[in-house]
Protein backbone atom coordinates (compact mmCIF):
# COMPACT_ATOMS: atom_id res chain seq x y z
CA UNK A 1 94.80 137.66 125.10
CA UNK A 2 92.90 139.68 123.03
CA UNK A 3 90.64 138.32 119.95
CA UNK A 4 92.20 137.45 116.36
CA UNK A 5 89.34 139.07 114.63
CA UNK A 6 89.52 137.33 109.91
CA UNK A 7 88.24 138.98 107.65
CA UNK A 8 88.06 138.33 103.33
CA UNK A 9 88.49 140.77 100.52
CA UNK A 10 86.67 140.71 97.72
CA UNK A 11 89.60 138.94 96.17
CA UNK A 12 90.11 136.67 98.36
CA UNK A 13 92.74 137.80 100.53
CA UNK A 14 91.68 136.72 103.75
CA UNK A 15 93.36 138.64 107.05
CA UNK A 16 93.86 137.55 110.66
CA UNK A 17 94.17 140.99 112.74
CA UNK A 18 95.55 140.40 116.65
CA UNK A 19 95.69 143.94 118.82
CA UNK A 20 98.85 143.20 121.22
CA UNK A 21 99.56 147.21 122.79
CA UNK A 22 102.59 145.88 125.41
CA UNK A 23 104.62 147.39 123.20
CA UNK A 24 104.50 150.50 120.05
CA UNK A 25 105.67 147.33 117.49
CA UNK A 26 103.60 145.77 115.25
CA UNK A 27 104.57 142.55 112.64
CA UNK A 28 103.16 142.23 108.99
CA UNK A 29 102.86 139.27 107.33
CA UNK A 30 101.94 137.61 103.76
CA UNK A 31 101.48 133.95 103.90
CA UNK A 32 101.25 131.87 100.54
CA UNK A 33 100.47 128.52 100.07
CA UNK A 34 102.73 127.65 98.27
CA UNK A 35 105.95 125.42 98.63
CA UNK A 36 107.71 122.24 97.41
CA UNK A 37 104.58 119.95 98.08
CA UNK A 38 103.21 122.09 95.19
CA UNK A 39 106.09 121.68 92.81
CA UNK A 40 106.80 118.69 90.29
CA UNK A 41 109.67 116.77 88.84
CA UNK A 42 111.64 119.31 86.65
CA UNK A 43 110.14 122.52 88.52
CA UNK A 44 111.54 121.12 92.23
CA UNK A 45 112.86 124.32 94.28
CA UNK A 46 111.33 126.94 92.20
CA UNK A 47 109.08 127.92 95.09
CA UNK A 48 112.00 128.51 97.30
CA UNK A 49 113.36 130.42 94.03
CA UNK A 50 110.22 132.65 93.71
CA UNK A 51 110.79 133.57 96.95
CA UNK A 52 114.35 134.71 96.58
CA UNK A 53 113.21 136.52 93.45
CA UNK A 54 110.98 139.03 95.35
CA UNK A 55 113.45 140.67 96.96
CA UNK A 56 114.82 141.59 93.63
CA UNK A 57 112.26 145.07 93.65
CA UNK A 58 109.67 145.97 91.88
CA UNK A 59 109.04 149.50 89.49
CA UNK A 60 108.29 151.13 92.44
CA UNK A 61 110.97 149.25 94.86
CA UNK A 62 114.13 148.93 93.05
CA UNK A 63 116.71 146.15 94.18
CA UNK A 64 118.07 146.77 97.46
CA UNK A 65 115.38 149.63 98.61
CA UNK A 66 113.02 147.66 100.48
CA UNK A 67 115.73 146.01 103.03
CA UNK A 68 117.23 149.44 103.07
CA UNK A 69 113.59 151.57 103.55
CA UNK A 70 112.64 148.60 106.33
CA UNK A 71 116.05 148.82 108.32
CA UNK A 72 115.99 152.95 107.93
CA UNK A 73 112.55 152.88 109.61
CA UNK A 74 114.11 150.52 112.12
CA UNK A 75 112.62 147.73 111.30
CA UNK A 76 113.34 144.16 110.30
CA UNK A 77 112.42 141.55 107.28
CA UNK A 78 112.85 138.40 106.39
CA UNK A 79 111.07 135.29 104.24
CA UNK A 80 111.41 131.85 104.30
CA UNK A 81 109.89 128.78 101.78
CA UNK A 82 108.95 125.22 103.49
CA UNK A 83 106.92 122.31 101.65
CA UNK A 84 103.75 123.63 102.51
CA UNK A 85 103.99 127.50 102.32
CA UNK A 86 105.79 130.78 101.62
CA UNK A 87 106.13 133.68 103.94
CA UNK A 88 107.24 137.13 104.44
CA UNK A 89 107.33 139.72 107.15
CA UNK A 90 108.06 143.10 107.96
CA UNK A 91 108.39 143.90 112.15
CA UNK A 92 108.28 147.48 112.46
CA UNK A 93 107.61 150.48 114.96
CA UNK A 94 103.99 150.60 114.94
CA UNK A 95 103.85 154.25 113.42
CA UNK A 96 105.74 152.49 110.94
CA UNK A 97 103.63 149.75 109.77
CA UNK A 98 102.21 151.33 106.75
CA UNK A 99 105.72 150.68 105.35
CA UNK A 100 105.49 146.66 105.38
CA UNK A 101 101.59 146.76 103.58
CA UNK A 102 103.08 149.48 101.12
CA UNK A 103 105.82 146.55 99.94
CA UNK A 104 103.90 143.17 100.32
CA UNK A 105 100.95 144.48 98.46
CA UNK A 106 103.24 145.89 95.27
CA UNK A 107 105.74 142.48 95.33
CA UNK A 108 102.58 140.33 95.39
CA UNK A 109 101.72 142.47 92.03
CA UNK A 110 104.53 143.90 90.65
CA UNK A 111 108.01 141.88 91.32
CA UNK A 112 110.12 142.16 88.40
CA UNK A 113 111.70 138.68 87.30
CA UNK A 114 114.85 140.29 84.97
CA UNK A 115 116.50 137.35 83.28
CA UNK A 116 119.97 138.82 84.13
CA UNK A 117 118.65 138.66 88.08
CA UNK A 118 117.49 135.36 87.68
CA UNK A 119 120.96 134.17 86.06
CA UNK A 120 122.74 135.64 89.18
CA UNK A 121 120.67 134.04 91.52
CA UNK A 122 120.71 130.29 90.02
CA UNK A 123 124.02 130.51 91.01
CA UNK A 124 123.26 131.82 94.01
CA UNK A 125 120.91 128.80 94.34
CA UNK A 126 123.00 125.90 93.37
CA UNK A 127 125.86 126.94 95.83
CA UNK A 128 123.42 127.07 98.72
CA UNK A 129 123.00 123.38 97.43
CA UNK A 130 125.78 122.34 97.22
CA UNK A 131 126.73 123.88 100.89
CA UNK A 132 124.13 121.72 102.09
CA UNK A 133 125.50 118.43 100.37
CA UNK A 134 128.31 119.28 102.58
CA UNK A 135 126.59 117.77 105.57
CA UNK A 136 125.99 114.24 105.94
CA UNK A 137 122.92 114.99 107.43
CA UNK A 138 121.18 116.77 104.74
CA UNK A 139 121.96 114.24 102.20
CA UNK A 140 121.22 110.85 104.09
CA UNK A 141 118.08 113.05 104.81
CA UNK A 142 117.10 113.97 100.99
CA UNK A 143 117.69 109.40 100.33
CA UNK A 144 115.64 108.32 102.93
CA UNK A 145 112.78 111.33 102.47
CA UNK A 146 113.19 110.35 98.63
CA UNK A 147 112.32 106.61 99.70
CA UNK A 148 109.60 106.97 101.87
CA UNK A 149 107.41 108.71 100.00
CA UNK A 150 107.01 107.27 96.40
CA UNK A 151 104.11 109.31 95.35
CA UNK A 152 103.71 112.65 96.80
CA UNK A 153 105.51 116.01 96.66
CA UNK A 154 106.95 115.72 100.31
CA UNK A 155 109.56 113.36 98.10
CA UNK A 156 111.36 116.61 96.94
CA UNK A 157 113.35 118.87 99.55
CA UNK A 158 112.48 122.38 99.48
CA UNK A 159 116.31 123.63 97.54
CA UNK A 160 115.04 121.32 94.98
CA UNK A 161 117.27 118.98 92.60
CA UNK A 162 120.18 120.42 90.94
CA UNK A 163 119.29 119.09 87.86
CA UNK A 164 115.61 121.31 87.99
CA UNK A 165 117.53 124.03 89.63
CA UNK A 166 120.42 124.33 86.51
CA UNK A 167 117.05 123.96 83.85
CA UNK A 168 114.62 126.29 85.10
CA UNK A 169 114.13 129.42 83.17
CA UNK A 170 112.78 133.03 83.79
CA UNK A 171 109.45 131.98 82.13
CA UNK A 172 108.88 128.76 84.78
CA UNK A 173 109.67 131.34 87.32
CA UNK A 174 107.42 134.45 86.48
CA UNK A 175 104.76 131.63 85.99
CA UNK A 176 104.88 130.08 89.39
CA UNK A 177 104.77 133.52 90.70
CA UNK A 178 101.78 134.68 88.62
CA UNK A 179 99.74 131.57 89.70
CA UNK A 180 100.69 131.07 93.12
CA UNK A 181 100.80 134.42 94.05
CA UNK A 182 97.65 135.76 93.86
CA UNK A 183 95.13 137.31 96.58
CA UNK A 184 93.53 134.26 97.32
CA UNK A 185 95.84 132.31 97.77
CA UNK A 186 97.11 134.42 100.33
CA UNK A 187 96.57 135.17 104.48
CA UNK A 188 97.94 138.43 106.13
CA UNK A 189 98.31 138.66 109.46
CA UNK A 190 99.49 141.60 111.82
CA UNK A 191 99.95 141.25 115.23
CA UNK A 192 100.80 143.98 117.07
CA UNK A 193 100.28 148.01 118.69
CA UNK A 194 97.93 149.33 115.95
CA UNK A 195 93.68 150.06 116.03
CA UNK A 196 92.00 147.06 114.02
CA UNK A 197 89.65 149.50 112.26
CA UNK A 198 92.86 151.50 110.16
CA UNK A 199 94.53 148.60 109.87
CA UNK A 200 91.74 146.41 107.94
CA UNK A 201 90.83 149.89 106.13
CA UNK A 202 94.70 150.47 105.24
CA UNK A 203 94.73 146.70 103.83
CA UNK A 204 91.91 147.10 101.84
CA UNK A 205 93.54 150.20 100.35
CA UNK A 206 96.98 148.56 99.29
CA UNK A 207 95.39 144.93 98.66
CA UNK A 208 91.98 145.21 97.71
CA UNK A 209 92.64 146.06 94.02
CA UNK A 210 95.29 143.94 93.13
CA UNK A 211 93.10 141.24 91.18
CA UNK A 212 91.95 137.52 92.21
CA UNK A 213 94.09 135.50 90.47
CA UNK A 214 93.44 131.46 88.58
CA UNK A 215 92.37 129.00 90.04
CA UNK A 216 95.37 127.54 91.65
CA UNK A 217 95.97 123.74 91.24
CA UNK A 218 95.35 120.91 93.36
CA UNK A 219 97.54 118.91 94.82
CA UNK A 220 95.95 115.33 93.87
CA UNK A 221 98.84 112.75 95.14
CA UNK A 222 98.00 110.94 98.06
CA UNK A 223 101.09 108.56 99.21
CA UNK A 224 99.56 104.88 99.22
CA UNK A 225 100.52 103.16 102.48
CA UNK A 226 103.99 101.74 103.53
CA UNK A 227 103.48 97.83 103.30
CA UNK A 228 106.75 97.08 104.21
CA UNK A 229 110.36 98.31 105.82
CA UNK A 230 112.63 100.49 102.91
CA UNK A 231 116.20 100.53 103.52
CA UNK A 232 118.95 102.91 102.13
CA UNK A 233 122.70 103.68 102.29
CA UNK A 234 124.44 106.78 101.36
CA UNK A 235 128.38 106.53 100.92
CA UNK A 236 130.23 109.62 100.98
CA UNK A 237 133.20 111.60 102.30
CA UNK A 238 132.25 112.25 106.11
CA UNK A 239 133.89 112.32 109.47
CA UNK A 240 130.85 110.30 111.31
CA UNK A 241 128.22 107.86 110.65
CA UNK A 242 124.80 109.22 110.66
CA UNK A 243 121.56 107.41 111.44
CA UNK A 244 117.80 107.91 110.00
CA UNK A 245 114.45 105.93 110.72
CA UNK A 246 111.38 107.88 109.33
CA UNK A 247 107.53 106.78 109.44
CA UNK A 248 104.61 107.79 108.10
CA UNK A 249 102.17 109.70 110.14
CA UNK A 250 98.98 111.87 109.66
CA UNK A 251 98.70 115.70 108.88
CA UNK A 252 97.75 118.48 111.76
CA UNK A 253 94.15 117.92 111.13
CA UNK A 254 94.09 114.05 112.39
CA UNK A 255 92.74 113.25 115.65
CA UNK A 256 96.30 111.82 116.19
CA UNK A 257 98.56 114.51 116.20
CA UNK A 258 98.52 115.46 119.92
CA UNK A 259 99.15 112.15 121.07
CA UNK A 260 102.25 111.87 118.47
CA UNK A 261 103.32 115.19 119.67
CA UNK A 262 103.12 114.14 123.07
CA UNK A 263 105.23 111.15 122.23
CA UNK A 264 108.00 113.22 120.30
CA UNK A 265 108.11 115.14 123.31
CA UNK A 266 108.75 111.82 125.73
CA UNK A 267 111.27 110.38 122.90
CA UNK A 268 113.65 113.70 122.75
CA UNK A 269 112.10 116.82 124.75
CA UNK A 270 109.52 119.43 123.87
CA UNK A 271 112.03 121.70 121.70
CA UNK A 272 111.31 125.32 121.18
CA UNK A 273 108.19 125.72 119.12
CA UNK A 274 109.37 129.86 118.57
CA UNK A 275 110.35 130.88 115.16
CA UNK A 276 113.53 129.87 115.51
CA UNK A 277 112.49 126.74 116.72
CA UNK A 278 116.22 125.75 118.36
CA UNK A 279 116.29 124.21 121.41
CA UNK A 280 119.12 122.08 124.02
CA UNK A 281 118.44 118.48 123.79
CA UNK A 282 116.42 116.41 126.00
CA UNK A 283 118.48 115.13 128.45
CA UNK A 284 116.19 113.62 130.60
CA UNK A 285 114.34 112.19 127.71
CA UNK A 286 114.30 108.61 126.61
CA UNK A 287 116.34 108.68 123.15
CA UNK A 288 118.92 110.65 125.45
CA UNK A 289 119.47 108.53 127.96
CA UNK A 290 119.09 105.52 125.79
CA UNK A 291 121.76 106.58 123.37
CA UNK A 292 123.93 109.42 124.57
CA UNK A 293 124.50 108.27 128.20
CA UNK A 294 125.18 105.19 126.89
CA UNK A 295 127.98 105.97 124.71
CA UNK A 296 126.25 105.07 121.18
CA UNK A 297 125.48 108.36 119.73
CA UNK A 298 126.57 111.76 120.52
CA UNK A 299 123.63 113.19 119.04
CA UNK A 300 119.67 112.17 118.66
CA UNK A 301 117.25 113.58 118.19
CA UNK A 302 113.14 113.13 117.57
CA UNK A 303 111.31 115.35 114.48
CA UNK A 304 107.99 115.44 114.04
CA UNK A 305 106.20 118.64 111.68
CA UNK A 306 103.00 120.42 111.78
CA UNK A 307 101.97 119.18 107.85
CA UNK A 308 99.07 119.92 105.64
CA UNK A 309 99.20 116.58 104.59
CA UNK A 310 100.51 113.42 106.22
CA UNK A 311 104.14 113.72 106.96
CA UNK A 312 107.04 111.96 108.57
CA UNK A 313 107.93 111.28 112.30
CA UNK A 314 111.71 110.80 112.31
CA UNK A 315 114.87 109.97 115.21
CA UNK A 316 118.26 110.64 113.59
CA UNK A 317 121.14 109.57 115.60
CA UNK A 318 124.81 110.42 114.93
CA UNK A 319 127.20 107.46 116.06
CA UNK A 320 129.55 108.24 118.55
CA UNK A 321 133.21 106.66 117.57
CA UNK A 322 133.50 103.49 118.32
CA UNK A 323 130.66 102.85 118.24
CA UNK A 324 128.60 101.39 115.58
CA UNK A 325 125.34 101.72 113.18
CA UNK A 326 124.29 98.59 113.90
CA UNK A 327 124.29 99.59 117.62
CA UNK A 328 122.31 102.44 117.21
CA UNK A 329 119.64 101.13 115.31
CA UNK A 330 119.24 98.36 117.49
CA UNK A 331 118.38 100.94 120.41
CA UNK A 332 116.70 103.58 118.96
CA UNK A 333 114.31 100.79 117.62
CA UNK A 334 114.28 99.01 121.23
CA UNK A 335 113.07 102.81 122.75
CA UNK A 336 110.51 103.16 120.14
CA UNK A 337 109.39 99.07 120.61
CA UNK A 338 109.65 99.58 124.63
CA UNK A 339 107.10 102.68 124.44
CA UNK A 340 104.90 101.05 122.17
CA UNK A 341 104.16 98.43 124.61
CA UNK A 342 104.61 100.01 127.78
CA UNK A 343 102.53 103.15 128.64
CA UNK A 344 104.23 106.06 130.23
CA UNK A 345 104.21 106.55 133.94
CA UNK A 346 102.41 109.62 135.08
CA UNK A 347 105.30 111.39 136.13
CA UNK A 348 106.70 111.17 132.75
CA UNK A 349 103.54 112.57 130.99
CA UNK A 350 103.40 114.73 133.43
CA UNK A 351 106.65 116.16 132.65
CA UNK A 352 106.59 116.26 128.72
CA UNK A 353 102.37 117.91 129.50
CA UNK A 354 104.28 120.57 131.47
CA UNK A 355 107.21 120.78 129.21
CA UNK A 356 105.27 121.11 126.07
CA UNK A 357 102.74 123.41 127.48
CA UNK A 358 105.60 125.89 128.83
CA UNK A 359 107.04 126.06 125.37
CA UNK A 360 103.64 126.89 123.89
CA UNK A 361 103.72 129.76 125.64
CA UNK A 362 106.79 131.03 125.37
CA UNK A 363 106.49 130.55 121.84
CA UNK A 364 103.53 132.81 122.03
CA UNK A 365 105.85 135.70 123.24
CA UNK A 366 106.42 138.55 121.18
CA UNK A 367 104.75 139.75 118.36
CA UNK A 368 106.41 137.97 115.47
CA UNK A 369 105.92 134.61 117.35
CA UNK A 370 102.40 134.94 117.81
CA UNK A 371 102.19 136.16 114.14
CA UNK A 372 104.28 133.36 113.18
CA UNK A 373 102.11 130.54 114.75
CA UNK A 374 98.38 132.19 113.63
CA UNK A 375 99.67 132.64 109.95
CA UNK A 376 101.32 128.90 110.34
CA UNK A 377 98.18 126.95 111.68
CA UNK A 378 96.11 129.07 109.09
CA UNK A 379 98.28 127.14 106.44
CA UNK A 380 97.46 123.65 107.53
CA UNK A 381 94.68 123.26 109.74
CA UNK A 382 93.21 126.86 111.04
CA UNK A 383 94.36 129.69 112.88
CA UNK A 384 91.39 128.46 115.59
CA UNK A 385 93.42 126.17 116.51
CA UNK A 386 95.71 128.22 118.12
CA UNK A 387 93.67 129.00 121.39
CA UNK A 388 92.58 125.28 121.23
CA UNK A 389 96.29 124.13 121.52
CA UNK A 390 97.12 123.97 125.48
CA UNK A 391 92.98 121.87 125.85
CA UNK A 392 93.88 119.44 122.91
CA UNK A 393 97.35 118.95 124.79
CA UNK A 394 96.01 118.47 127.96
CA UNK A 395 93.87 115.83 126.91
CA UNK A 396 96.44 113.39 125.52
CA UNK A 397 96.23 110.10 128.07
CA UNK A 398 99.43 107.86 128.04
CA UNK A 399 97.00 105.19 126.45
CA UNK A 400 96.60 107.72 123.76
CA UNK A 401 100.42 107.81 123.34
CA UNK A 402 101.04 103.94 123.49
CA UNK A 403 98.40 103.62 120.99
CA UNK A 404 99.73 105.81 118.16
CA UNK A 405 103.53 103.99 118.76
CA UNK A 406 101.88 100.94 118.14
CA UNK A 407 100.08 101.73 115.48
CA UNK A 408 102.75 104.31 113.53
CA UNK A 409 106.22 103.56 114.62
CA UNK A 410 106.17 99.52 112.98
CA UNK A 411 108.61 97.86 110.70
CA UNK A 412 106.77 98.02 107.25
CA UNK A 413 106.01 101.69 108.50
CA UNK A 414 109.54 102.67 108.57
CA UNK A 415 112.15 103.56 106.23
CA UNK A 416 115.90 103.16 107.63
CA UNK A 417 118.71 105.30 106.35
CA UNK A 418 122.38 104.90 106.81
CA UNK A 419 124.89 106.99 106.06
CA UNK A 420 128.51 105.59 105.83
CA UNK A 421 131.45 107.76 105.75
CA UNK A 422 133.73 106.22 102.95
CA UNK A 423 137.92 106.57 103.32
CA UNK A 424 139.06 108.91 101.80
């Protein structure tokens, strides 16, 4: 695969460029770093906000015309907010591209925050919210998230509090925008059928005089360590019991991330690492068998997130009828105690290895994959790392594995979740 050539504007903008020429498509992308983890109490989802603001239009874009210019050059769009970034992107035919540089560059400068908008789209906001709260799932999620981390940002979901989300004004807004989104703070990347030279030149031209912006602040909390097992229980209209145990684990940087991606994989299956990122369970998988097969749960399933800082490795379970919470926690903590103190047969690493490996590269397919996973790694470790990602794997022993479930997955590590449905 060909070279992803960075380069830096004077501003700061720096810009992955990736030649792919199977096909006359090319993707455009602005990532910022920005997200929840940069938020605080009383501001929580205005990231996620921002981000819904920018597709209001600009002087020069009014509301509606960019989706409509993208899709009438046949193209698509989207952006999305997580805890430790915000992205857009523009997939186009590559004659086309210009397009998608025209719009990032003048809603990185220009976006117009009217307060009448911004009324319409709290409401907007809220009732996305509330759809979540809805789901059992999300809300034993946002307790036991809220518990395990007492100090840091990661606390807060990414939709933010209602409380924040019914006090935040036009002012917070246009603020957050005007200091997070700012040349460099921000990585382009385009991936695709289009000559390197124009396209850096062409980038330059639509970014380059859009001014640095302030310094933008630090995220200072560091979340102390876990000295001991947290506990809580959501009540709530629900058809199931649900079932939560998170720990504490290092960021994509650590030395330790393979091996605990290795073991997610072994636990519950290498999902699909794509943009999409869905994915049939594991069935072969240990938390499958263990549970599922069984009878216990008709669901599990093993999460474990490429973080700038250090994040959570999770199994939720949902408990089959008849079943019981009790049961289930007993045996999703027996699968995580039995591979903590037995190391994997061959055959097994083996498997997950080949597993994990295939969906590497299948998650490389495409043009707005590959752009997807450059711009992502840029965000928390480096976009390097992407053509280091297949040796690092390969090098993960099952000693390596066994070590990091002993040392991460341990009772005063954990915080348990429960979530009982109450009659209604």
């Amino acid at each position: 695969m060909p070279d992803t050539h960075q380069t830096t504007l004077p501003n700061g903008l720096t810009v992955l460029t990736k030649e792919v020429h199977s096909a006359p498509v090319a993707t455009f992308w602005i990532w910022y770093r920005v997200g929840s983890r940069n938020e605080i109490p009383g501001r929580t989802g205005i990231s996620h906000w921002v981000e819904h603001m920018l597709f209001k239009g600009t002087p020069t874009f009014g509301k509606g015309e960019i989706m409509r210019l993208v899709n009438k050059n046949g193209g698509v769009l989207n952006g999305f907010t997580l805890t430790d970034y915000t992205a857009y992107f523009e997939t186009l035919p590559s004659d086309r591209l210009e397009l998608a540089l025209q719009i990032e560059s003048d809603r990185m400068a220009n976006s117009v925050f009217d307060a009448r908008e911004v009324d319409s789209e709290r409401t907007v906001i809220i009732a996305e919210r509330e759809g979540e709260e809805n789901f059992p799932q999300f809300l034993l999620n946002e307790e036991v998230t809220a518990a395990a981390f007492k100090v840091h940002p990661y606390r807060h979901g990414v939709i933010g509090w209602k409380c924040d989300l019914q006090a935040i004004t036009r002012d917070d807004l246009y603020n957050h925008y005007r200091t997070f989104y700012t040349p460099n703070n921000a990585v382009a990347v385009a991936v695709g059928d289009f000559n390197t030279a124009w396209l850096r030149e062409k980038v330059a031209r639509y970014f380059g005089p859009i001014p640095a912006g302030p310094t933008v602040p630090v995220v200072r909390s560091v979340e102390p360590p876990q000295t001991g097992e947290r506990r809580v229980t959501v009540q709530q209209p629900g058809g199931a019991s649900y079932f939560q145990v998170s720990f504490h684990v290092p960021d994509a940087r650590h030395p330790d991330f393979f091996p605990l991606f290795v073991l997610s994989g072994a636990l519950d299956g290498v999902k699909s690492m794509n943009l999409l990122g869905r994915g049939s369970p594991g069935r072969s998988a240990r938390l499958y068998r263990a549970l599922v097969e069984t009878g216990l749960a008709t669901e599990v399933n093993c999460s474990f997130g490429v973080s700038k800082d250090p994040g959570l490795f999770t199994v939720t379970a949902t408990v089959r009828a008849g079943s019981s919470l009790p049961a289930v926690e007993a045996a999703v903590l027996a699968e995580l105690e039995k591979v903590a103190s037995e190391p994997l047969a061959a055959a097994e690493l083996a498997k997950v290895l080949k597993q994990a490996k295939a969906q590497f590269v299948y998650a490389g397919d495409g043009v707005v994959n590959l752009a997807y996973w450059l711009g992502l790694l840029e965000m928390v470790t480096s976009h390097r790392d992407y053509d280091l990602f297949l040796d690092r794997l390969a090098a993960v022993t099952k000693d390596d594995i066994q070590r990091v479930a002993a040392q991460y997955l341990t009772s005063t590590n954990r915080t348990v979740g429960w979530f009982v449905p109450m009659i209604q």
